[in-house]
Protein backbone atom coordinates (compact mmCIF):
# COMPACT_ATOMS: atom_id res chain seq x y z
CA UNK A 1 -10.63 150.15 170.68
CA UNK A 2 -8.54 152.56 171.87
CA UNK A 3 -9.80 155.05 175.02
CA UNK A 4 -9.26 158.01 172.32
CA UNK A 5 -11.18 156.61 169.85
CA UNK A 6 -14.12 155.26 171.94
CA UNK A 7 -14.33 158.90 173.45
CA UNK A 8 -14.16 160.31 169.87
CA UNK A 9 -17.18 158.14 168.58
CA UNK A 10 -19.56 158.64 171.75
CA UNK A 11 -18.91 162.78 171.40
CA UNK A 12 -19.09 162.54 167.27
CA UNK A 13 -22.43 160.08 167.75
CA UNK A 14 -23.42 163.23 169.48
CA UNK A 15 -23.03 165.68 167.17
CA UNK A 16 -24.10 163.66 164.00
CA UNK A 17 -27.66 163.34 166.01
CA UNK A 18 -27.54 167.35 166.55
CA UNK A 19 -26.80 168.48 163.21
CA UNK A 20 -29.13 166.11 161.51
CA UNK A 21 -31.91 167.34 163.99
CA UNK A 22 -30.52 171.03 162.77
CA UNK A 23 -30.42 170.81 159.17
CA UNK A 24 -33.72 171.73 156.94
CA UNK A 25 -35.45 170.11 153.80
CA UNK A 26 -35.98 172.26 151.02
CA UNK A 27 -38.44 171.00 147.88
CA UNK A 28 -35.99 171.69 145.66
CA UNK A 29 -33.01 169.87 147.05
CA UNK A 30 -33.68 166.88 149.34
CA UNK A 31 -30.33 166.39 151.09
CA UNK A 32 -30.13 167.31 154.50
CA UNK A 33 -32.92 165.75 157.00
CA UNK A 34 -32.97 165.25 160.52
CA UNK A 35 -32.11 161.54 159.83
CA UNK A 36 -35.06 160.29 161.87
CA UNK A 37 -33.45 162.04 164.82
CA UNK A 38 -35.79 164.24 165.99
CA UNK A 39 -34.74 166.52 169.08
CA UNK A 40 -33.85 170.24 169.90
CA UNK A 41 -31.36 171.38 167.38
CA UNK A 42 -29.07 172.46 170.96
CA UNK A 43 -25.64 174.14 170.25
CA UNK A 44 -24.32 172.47 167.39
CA UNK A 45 -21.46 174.41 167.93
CA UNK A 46 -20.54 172.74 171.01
CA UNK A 47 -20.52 169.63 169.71
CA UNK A 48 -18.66 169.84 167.00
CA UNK A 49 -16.11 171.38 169.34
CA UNK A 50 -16.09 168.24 171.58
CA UNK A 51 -15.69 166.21 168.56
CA UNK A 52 -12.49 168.04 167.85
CA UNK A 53 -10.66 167.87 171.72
CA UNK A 54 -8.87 164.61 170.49
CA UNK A 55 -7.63 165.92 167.35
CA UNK A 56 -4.24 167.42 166.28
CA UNK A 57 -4.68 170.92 166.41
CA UNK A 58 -6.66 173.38 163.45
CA UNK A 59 -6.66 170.36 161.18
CA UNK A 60 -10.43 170.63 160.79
CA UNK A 61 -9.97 172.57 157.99
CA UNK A 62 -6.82 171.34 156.80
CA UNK A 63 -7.06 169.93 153.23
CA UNK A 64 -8.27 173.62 152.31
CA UNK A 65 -6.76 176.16 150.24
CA UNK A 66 -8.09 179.43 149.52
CA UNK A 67 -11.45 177.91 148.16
CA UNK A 68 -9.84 174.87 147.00
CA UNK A 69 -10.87 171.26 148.69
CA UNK A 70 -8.21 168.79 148.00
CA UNK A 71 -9.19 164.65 148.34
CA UNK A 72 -6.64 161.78 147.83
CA UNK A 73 -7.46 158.71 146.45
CA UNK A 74 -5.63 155.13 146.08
CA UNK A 75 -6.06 152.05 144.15
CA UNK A 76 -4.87 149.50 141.38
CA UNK A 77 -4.63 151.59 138.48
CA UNK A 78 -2.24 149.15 135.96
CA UNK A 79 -2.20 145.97 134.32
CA UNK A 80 -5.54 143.66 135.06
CA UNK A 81 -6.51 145.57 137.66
CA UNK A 82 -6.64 149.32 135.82
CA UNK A 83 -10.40 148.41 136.04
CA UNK A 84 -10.91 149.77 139.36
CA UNK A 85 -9.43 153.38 137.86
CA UNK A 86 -12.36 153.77 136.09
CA UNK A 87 -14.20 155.13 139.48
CA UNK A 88 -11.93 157.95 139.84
CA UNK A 89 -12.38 159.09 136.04
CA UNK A 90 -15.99 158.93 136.56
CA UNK A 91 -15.96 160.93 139.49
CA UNK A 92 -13.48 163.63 138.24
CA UNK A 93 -15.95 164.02 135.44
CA UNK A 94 -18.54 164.91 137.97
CA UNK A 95 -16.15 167.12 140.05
CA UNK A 96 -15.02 169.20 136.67
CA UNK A 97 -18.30 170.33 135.61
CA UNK A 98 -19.08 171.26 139.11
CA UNK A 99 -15.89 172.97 139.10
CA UNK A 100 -16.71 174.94 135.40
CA UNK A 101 -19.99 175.90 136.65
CA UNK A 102 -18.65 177.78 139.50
CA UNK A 103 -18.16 175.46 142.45
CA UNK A 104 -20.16 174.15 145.47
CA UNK A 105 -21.46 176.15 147.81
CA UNK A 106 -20.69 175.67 151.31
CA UNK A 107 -22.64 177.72 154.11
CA UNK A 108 -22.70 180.58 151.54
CA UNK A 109 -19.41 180.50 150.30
CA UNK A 110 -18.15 178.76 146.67
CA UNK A 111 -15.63 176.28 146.84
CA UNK A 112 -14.09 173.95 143.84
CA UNK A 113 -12.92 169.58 144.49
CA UNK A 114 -9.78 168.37 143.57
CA UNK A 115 -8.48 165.02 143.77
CA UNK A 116 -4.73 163.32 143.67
CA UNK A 117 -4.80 159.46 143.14
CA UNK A 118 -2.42 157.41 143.90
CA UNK A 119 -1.67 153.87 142.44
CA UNK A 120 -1.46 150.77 145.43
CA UNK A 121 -1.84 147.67 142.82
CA UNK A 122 -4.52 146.36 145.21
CA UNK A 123 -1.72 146.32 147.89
CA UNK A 124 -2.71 147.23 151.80
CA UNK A 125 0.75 148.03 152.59
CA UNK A 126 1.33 150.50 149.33
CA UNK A 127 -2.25 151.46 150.17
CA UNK A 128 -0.92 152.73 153.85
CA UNK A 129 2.06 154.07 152.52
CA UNK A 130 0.36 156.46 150.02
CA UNK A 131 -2.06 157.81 152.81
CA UNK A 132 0.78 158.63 155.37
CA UNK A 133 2.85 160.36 152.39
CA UNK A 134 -0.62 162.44 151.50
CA UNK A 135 -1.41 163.45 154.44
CA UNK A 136 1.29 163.18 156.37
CA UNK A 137 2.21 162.89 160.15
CA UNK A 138 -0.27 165.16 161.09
CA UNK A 139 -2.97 164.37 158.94
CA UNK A 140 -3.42 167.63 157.31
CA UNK A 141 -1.64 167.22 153.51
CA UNK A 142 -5.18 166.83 152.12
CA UNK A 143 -8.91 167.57 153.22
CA UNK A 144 -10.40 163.92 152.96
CA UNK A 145 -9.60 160.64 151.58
CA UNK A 146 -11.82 159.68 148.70
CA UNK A 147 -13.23 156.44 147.20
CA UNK A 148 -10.52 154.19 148.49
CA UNK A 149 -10.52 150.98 146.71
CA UNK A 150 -10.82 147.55 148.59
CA UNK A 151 -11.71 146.27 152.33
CA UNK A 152 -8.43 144.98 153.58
CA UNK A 153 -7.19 148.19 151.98
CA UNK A 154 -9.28 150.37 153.92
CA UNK A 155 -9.08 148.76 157.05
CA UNK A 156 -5.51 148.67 157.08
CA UNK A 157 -5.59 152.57 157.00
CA UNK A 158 -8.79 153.29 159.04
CA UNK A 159 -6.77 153.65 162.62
CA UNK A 160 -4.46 156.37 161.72
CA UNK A 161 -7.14 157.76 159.68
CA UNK A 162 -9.16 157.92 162.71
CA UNK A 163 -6.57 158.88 165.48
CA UNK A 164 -5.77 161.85 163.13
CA UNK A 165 -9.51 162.76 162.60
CA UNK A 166 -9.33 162.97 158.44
CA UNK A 167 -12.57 161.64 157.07
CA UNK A 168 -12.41 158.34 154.77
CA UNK A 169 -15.50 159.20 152.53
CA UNK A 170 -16.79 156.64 150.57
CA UNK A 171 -15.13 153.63 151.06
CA UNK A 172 -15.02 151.56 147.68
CA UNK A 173 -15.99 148.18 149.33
CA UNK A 174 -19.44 146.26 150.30
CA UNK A 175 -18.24 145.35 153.26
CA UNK A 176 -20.64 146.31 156.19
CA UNK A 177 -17.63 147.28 158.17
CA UNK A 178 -17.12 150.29 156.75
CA UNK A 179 -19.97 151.62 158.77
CA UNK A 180 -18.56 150.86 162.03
CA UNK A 181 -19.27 152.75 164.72
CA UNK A 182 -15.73 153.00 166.18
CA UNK A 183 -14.70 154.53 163.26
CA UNK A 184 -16.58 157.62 163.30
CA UNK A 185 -14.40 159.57 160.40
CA UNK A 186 -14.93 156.66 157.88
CA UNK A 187 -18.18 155.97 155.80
CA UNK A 188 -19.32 153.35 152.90
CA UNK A 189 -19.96 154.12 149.84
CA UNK A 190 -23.11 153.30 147.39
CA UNK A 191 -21.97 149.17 146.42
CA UNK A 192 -24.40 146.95 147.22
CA UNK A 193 -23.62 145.64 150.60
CA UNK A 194 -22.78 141.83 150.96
CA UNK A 195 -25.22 142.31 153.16
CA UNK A 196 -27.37 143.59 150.58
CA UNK A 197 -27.16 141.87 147.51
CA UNK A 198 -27.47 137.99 149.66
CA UNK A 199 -30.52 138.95 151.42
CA UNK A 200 -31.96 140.41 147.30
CA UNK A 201 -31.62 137.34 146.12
CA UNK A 202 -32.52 135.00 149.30
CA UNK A 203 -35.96 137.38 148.83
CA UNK A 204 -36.15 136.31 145.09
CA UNK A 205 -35.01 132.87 145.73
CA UNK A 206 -38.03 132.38 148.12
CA UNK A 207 -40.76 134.18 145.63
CA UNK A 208 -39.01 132.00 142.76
CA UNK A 209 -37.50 128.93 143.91
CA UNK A 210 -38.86 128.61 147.87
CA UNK A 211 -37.55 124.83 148.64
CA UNK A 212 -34.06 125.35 146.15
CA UNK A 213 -30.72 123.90 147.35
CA UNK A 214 -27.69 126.15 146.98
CA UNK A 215 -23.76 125.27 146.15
CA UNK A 216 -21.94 128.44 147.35
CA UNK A 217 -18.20 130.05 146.14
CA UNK A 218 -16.44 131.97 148.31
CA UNK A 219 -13.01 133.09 148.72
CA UNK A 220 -11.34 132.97 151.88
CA UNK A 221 -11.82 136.01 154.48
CA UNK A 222 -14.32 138.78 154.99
CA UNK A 223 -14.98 138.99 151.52
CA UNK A 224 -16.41 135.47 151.76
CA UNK A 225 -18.09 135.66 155.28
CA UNK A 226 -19.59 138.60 154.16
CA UNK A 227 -21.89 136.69 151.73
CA UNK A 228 -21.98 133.56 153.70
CA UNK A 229 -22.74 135.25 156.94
CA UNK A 230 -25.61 137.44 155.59
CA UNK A 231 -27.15 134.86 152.73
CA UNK A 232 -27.77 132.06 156.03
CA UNK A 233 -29.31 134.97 157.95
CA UNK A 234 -31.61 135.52 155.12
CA UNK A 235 -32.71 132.20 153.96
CA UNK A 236 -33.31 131.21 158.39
CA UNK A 237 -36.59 129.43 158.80
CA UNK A 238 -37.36 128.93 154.62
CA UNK A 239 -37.21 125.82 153.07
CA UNK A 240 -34.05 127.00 151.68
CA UNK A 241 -30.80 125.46 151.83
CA UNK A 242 -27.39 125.59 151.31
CA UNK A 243 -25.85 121.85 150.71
CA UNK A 244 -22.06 122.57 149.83
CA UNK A 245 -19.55 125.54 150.12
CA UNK A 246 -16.44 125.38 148.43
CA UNK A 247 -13.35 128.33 149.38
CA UNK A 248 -10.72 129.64 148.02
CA UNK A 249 -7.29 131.86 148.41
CA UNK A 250 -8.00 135.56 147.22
CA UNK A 251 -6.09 135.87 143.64
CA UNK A 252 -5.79 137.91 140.83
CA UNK A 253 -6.45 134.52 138.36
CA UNK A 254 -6.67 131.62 141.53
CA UNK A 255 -8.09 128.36 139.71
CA UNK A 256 -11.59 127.32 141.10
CA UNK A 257 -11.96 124.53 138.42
CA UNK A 258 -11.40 121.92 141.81
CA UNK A 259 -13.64 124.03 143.67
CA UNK A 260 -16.56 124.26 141.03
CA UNK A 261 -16.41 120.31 140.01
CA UNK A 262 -17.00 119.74 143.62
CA UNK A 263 -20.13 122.34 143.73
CA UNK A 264 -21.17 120.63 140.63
CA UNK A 265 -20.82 117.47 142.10
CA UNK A 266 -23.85 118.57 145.07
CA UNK A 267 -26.53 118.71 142.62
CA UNK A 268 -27.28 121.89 144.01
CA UNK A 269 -30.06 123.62 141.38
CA UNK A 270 -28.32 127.13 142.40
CA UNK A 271 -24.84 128.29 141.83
CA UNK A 272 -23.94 130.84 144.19
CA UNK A 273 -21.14 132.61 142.65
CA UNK A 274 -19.66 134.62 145.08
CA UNK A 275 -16.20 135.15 143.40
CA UNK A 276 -14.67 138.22 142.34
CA UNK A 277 -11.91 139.26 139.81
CA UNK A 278 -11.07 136.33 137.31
CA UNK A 279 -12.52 133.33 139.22
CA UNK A 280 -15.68 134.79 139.17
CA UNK A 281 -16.27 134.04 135.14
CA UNK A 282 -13.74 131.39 135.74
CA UNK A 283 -16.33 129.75 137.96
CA UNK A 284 -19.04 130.56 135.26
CA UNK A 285 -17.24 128.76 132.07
CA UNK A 286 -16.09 125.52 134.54
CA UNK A 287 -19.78 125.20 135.24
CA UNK A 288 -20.68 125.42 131.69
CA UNK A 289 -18.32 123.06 130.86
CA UNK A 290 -19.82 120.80 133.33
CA UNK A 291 -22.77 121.07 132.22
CA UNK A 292 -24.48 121.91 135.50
CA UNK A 293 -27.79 122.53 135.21
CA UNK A 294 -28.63 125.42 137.85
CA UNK A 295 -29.49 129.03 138.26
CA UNK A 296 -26.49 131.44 138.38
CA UNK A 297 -25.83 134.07 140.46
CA UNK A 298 -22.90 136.20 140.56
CA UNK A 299 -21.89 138.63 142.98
CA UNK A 300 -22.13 142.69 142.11
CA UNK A 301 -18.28 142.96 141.85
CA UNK A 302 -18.66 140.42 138.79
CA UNK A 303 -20.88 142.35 137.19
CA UNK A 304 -18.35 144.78 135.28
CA UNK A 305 -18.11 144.46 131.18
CA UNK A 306 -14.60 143.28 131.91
CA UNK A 307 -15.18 140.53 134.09
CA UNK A 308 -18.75 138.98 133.14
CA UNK A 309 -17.42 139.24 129.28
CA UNK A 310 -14.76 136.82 130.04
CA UNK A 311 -17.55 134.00 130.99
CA UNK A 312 -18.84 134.60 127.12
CA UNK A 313 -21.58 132.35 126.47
CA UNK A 314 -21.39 131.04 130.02
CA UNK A 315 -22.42 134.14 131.41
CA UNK A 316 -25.84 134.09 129.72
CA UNK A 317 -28.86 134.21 131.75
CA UNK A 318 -26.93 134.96 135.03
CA UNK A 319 -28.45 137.10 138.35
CA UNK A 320 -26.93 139.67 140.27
CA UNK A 321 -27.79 142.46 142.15
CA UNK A 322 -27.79 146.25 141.37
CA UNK A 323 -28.50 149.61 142.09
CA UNK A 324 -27.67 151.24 139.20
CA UNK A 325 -28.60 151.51 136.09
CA UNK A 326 -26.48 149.64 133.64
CA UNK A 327 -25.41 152.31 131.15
CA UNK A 328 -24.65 149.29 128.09
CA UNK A 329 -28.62 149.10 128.63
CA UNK A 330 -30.08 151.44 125.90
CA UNK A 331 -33.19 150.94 127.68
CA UNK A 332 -32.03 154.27 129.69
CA UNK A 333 -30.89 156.71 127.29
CA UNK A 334 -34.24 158.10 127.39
CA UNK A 335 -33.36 158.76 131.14
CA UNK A 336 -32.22 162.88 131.77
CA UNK A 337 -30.40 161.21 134.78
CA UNK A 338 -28.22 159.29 132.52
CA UNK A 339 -28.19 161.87 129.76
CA UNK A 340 -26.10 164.15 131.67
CA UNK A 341 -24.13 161.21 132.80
CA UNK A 342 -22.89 160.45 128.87
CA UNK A 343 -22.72 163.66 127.87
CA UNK A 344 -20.87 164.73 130.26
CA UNK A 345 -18.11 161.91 130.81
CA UNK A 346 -17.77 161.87 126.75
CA UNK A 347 -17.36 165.59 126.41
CA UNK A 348 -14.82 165.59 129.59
CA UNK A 349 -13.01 162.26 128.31
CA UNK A 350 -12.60 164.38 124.69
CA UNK A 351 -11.79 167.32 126.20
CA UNK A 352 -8.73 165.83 127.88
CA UNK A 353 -7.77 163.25 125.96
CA UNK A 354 -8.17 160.91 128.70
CA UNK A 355 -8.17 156.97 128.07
CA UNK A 356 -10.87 154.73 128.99
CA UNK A 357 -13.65 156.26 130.20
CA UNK A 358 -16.67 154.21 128.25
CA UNK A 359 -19.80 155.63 129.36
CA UNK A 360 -21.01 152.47 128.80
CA UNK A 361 -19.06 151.10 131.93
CA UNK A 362 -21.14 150.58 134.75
CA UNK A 363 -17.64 151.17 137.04
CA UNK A 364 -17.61 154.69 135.42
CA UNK A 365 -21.41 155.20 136.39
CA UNK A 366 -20.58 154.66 139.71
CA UNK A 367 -18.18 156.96 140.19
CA UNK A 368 -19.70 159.71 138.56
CA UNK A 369 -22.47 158.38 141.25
CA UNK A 370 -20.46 158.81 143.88
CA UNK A 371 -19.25 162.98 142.70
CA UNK A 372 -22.94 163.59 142.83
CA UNK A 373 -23.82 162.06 146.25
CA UNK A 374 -20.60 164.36 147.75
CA UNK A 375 -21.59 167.54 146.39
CA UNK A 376 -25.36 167.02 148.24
CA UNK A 377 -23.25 166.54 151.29
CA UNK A 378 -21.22 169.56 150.65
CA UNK A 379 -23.97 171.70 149.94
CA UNK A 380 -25.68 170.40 153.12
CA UNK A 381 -22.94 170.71 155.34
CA UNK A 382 -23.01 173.72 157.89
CA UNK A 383 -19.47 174.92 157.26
CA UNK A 384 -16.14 174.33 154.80
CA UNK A 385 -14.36 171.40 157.69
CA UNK A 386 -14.15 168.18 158.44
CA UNK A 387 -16.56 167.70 161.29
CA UNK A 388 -18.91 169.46 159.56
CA UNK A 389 -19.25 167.34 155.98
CA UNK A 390 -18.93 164.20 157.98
CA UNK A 391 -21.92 164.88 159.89
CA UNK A 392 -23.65 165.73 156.95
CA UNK A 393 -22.82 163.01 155.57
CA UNK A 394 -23.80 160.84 158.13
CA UNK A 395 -27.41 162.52 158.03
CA UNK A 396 -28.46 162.27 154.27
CA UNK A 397 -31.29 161.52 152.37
CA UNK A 398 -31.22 161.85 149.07
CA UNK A 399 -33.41 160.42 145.90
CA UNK A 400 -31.72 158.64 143.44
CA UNK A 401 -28.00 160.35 142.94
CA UNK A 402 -26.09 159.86 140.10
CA UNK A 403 -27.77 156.55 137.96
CA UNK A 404 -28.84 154.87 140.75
CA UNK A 405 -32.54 153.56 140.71
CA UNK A 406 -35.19 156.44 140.85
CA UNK A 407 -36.87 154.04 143.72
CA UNK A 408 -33.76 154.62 145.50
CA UNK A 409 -33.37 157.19 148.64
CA UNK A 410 -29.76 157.24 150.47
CA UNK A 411 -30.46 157.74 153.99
CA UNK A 412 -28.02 157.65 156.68
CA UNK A 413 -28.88 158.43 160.32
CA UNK A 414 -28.64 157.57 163.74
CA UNK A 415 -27.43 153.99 164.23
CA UNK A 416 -27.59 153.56 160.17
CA UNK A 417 -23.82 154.48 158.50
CA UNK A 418 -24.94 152.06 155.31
CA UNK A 419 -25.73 153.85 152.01
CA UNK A 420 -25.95 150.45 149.54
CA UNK A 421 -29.05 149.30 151.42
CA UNK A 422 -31.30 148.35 148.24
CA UNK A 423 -30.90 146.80 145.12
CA UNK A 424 -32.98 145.04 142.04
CA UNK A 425 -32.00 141.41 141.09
CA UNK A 426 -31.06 141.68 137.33
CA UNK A 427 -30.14 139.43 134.70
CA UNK A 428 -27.52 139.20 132.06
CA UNK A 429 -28.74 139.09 128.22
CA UNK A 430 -25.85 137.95 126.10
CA UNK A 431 -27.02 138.69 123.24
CA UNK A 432 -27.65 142.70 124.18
CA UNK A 433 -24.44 142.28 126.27
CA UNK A 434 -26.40 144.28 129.09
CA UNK A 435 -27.88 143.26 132.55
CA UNK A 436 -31.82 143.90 132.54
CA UNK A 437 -33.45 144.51 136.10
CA UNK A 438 -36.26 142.46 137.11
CA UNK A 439 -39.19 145.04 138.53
CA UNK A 440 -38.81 144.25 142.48
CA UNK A 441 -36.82 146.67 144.32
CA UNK A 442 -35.37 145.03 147.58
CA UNK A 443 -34.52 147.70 150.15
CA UNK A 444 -33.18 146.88 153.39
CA UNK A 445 -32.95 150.28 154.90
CA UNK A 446 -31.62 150.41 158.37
CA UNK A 447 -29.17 147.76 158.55
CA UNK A 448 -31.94 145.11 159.20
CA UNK A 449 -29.81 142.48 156.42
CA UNK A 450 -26.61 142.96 158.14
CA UNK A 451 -25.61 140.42 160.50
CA UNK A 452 -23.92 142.56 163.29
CA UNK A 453 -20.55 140.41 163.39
CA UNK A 454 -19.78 141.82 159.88
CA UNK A 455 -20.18 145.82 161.15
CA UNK A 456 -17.58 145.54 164.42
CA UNK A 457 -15.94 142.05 163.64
């Protein structure tokens, strides 16, 4: 880590534990605590000025114009991957009706969010090259990037982000390392960490099947370690064990039939399916077709209509973890939470003729999740700049945003970046096409499922 940057996250630590000890909890809106802080509320002034010494100069407020805050966004938005461009649209959704009813207000004053996108096809390189043309050599062509889709794609843009002090909000990855400290102007978002979702199901693995044996998927990099890492961690001193782990190259539609018939081959009674995109229900059919007899378990970025639909029959029956509601579950409509949610996205998608959109897509429930959970931090947030909304953001609590659980609180807070820190195990029903929670809630709040090589490696 550079001098700069270690300098920049020792002052910002600072601050963030001064404005969270600052901010006050009203009954009627329960963003903004002190975090778990504690401690005089000193000059928060102060510190938000130290934060600033190592940025380019009056860019805390760059991004703003008139009353106008302007994010940029970038990910896959054609061909197989035009999934992941469901986020934004559920988002924007969110951010319109804010807009039409007047705003956010921020420290008394009403502003309105705006987002560009940009499309990257999954690409880090395009994904760098979009952020420097938004924002610019000096970092001020936009207020904030916004929901950025993929690890390697936000890692490979989290330096200059950082150097130039322009927040990276929401990170659209379950990578723990999104919540490293050296990165002070970058946060998570609400996925399920790795982290997260392993440690669920090593919990209902031990309540359910204490003494199984476990053949694991993986592709090849920190997407992979990431569930490997935190799933041993979880499972140390149980009767648990994992008895074969098969890898693979990171690809749009990478074969894993050699990879599965080996897993099959372990006798293993649980299928850890850790694969994403199309070798995730690719692993599902090849282990139907083998007729291996074990419990299934996908991970959370499998668990889109797109993706576990392609397994068809194979995906009956399956676990994965979740902290949202699935909105193909009718089971919620009764829910005012995900009333507004379907109104609202339908209404918007009519409204502007805008493709796609299902309100029934759980990718689209996200995002929308995601509008809500900024404009708490807005609204908490001591002034209309940079510094400012990041350490509100990095002090929240807030009850169940969006469609997430209504056992759910995000909390962030000194020495905890993470907001996907709980989840329920659910399971897929074919026949209603929809994932059904089981009733346990599994919240690791605090980072205490995160092996610490996955935050700073």
């Amino acid at each position: 880590m550079t001098t700069k940057r270690r300098r920049a996250a020792a002052i910002f630590a600072a601050a963030l534990m001064v404005f969270g000890s600052a901010c006050t909890n009203d009954d009627d809106d329960p963003v903004a605590t002190d975090g778990g802080n504690g401690g005089d509320s000193g000059n928060v002034g102060d510190q938000i000025e130290g934060v600033l010494e190592d940025c380019p100069e009056g860019t805390d407020t760059a991004g703003i114009d008139g009353n106008v805050i302007k994010l940029v966004s970038t990910f896959p938005q054609e061909g197989s991957l035009a999934a992941f461009a469901e986020i934004a649209k559920g988002y924007t959704a969110y951010f319109d009706m804010v807009n039409d009813e007047g705003g956010v207000e921020i420290a008394g004053e009403s502003y309105t969010v705006e987002v560009e996108t940009f499309n990257d096809n999954y690409n880090p390189p395009e994904t760098v090259e979009n952020i420097n043309r938004a924002f610019g050599p000096d970092g001020d062509g936009a207020f904030a990037a916004f929901s950025v889709v993929g690890t390697a794609n936000n890692i490979a843009i989290r330096d200059d982000l950082n150097d130039l002090c322009v927040p990276n909000i929401f990170a659209s990855t379950g990578s723990p390392a999104m919540g490293n400290p050296d990165y002070p102007w970058m946060i998570g978002s609400t996925l399920p960490l790795y982290s997260t979702e392993a440690a669920a199901f090593a919990e209902y693995l031990k309540a359910e099947m204490p003494d199984a044996t476990v053949a694991m998927l993986l592709q090849n990099g920190e997407y992979g370690d990431g569930y490997e890492e935190s799933f041993n961690q979880a499972i140390e001193g149980t009767d648990i064990t994992v008895v074969a782990t098969q890898r693979y190259d990171a690809g749009l539609a990478t074969d894993v039939s050699a990879q599965v018939t080996n897993l099959a081959n372990s006798d293993a009674d649980v299928f850890f399916n850790g694969a994403t995109l199309l070798p995730c229900p690719m692993g599902m059919t090849k282990a139907d077709e083998l007729g291996w007899d074990a419990l299934k378990y996908v991970s959370g970025t499998c668990a889109s209509k797109t993706l576990i639909g392609a397994a068809e029959g194979a995906a009956d029956g399956v676990l994965s973890a979740s902290n949202v509601m699935d909105p193909s579950n009718t089971d919620w409509d009764s829910d005012e939470r995900m009333k507004l949610y379907k109104e609202t996205v339908d209404a918007w998608r009519t409204a502007n003729s805008i493709e796609g959109a299902d309100v029934t897509n759980g990718v689209v429930a996200y995002g929308w999740t995601l509008g809500e959970l900024f404009v708490k931090a807005l609204e908490a947030s001591e002034s209309a700049s940079r510094s400012a909304v990041m350490a509100s953001l990095n002090n929240l609590e807030v009850s169940a945003p969006g469609v997430l659980y209504e056992e759910i609180t995000v909390k962030t807070g000194e020495n905890d970046r993470f907001l996907g820190e709980a989840a329920k195990i659910a399971r897929y029903d074919l026949a209603r096409e929809t994932f059904v929670p089981l009733d346990e809630l599994y919240d690791f709040e605090g980072g205490e499922a995160i092996p610490e090589s996955l935050i700073t490696g």
